[in-house]
Protein backbone atom coordinates (compact mmCIF):
# COMPACT_ATOMS: atom_id res chain seq x y z
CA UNK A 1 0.00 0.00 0.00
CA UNK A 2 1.51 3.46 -0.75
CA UNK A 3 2.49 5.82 2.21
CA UNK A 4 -0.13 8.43 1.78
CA UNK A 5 1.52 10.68 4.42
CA UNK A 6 4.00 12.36 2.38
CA UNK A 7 1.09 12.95 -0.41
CA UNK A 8 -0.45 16.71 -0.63
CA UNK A 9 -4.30 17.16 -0.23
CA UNK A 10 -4.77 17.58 -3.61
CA UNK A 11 -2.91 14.14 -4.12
CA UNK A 12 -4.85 12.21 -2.03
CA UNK A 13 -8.26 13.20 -3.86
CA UNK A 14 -7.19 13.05 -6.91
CA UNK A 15 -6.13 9.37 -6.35
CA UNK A 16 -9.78 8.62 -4.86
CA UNK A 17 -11.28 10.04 -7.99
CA UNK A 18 -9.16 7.79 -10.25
CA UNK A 19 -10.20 4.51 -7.63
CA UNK A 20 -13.13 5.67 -8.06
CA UNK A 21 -13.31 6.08 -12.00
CA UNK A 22 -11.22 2.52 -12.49
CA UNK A 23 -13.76 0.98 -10.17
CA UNK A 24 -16.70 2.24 -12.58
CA UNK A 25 -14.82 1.43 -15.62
CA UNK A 26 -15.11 -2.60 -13.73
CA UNK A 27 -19.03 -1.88 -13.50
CA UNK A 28 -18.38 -2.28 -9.80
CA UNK A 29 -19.44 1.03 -9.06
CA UNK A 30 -22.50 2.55 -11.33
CA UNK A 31 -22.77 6.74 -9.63
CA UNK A 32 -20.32 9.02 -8.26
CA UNK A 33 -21.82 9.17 -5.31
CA UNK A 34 -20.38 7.41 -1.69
CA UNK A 35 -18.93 3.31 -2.83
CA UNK A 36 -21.05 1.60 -0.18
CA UNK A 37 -24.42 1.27 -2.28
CA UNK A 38 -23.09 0.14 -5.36
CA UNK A 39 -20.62 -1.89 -3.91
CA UNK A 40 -23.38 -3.46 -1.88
CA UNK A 41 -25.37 -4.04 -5.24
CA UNK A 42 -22.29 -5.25 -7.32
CA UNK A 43 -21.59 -7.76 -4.83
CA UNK A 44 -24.84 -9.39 -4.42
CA UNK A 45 -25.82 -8.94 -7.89
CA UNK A 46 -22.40 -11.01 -8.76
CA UNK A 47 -22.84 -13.41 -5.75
CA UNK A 48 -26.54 -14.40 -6.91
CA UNK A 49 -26.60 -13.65 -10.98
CA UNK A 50 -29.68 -10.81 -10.43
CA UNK A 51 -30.32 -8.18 -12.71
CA UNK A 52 -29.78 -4.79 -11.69
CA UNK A 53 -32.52 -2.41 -12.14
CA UNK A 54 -31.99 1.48 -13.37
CA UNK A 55 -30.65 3.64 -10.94
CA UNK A 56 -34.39 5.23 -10.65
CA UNK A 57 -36.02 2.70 -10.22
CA UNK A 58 -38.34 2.80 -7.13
CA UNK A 59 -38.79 0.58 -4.46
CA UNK A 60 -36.27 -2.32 -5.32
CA UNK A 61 -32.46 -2.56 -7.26
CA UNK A 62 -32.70 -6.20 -8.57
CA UNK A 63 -34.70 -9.15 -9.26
CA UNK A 64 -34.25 -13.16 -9.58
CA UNK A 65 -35.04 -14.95 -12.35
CA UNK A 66 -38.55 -15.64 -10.62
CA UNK A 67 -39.38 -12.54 -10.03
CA UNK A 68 -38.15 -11.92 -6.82
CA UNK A 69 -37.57 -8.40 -5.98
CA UNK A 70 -34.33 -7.47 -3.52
CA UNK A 71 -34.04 -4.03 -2.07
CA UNK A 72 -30.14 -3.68 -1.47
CA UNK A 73 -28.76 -1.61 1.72
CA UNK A 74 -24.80 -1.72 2.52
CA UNK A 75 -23.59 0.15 5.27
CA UNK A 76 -20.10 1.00 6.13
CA UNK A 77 -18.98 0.67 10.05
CA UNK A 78 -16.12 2.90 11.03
CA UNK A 79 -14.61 3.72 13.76
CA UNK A 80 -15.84 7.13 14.17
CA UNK A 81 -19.85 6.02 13.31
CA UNK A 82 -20.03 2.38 14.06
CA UNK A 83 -24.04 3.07 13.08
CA UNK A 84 -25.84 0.26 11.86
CA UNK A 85 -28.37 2.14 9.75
CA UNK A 86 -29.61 1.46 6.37
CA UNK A 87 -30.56 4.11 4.12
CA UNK A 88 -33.85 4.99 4.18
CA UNK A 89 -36.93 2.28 2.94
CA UNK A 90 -39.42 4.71 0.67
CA UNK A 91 -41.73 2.14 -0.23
CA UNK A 92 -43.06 -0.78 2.10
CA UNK A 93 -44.46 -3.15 -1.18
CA UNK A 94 -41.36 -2.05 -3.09
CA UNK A 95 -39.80 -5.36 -2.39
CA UNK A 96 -39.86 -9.11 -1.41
CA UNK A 97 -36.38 -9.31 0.28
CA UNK A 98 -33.59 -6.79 1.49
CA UNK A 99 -30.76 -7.88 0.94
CA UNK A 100 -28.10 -5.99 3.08
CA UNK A 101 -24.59 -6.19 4.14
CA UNK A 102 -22.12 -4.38 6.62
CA UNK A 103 -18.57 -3.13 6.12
CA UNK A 104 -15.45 -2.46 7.89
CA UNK A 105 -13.45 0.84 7.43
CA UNK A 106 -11.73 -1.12 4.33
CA UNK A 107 -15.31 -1.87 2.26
CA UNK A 108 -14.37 -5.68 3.40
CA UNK A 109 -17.62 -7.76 4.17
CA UNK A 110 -18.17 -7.84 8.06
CA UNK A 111 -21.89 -9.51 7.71
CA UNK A 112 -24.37 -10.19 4.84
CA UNK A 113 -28.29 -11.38 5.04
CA UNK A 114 -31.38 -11.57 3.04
CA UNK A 115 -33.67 -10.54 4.60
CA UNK A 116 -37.86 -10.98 4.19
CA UNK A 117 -39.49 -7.59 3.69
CA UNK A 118 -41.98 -8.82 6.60
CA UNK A 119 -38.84 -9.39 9.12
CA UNK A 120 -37.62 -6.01 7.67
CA UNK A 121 -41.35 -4.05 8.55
CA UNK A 122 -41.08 -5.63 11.83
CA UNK A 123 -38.33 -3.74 13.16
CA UNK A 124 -38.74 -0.68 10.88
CA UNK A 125 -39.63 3.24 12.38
CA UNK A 126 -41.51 5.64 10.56
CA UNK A 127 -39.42 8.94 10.45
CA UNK A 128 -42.41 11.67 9.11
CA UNK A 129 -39.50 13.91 8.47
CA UNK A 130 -38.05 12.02 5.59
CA UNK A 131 -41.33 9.83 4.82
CA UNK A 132 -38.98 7.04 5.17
CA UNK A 133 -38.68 3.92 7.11
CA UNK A 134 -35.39 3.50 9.28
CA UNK A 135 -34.08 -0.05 9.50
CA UNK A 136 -31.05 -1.20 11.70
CA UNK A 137 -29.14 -4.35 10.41
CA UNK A 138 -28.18 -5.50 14.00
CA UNK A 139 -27.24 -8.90 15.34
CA UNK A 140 -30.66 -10.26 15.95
CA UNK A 141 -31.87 -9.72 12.75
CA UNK A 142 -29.82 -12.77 11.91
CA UNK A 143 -31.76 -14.47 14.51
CA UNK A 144 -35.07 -13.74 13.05
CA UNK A 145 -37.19 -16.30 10.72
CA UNK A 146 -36.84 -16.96 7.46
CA UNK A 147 -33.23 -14.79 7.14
CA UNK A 148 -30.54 -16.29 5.28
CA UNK A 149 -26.43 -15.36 6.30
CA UNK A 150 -25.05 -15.14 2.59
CA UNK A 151 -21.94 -13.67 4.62
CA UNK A 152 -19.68 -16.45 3.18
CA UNK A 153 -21.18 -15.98 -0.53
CA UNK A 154 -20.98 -12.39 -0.65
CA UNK A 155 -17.13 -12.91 0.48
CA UNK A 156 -15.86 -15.22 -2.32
CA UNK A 157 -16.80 -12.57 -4.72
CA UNK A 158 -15.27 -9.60 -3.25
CA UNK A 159 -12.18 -11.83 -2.95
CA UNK A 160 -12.56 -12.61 -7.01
């Protein structure tokens, strides 16, 4: 890894830009927005073989080959905001499954589930501010019925 120390400001972000542009030109990254959701939709797209939807599409990012919708939340821990918040859920019937994953500082895969929408509703808030749902990806959820660890799966690709 290079010593970024001795590397000016300007350095530094123009090297994240051209990560950032390589990783795009791999189709790992689809926006220029923050890595962690398309990262979290590469990987399970690659990991399960479902097509991606259009960035605007609402209510779900990809779908099986039966049909199944998947709503797809990554979310990066770190040591300054070790939050385990997802983004916020717009549409309650948007989707059949979430599928979401947690990072470490690195992007590395800490933890990865699907995750039924019903499981999901369960332990959802209603924030009238944003006219969102709030959704924590903690411990128990892994606990709950009918959720699947895909940790392992999600892992062998990201190693690829």
């Amino acid at each position: 890894m290079n010593d970024l120390n001795g590397k000016s400001i300007a350095e530094m972000l123009a090297l994240h830009a051209a990560i950032n542009e390589a990783l795009r030109s791999r189709n790992v990254l689809r926006s220029a927005n923050n890595p962690t959701g398309d990262l979290a939709e590469y990987l399970f797209c690659a990991a399960f073989g479902w097509e991606q939807e259009a960035n605007s599409k609402k209510g779900f990012d990809a779908a099986d080959a039966d049909g199944v919708r998947y709503q797809i939340k990554g979310r990066r821990l770190h040591s300054r905001n070790k939050s385990r918040q997802m983004s916020a859920i717009r549409s309650t019937d948007g989707f059949d499954i979430l599928a979401g994953v947690l990072f470490n500082d690195d992007f590395c895969v800490i933890r990865a589930a699907l995750v039924p929408a019903s499981v999901v509703f369960e332990r959802t808030s209603f924030v009238d501010y944003t006219k969102s749902h709030k959704f924590y990806l903690r411990d128990e959820v892994w606990d709950a019925p009918g959720v699947r660890d895909v940790t392992e799966r999600l892992r062998a690709v990201e190693q690829a």
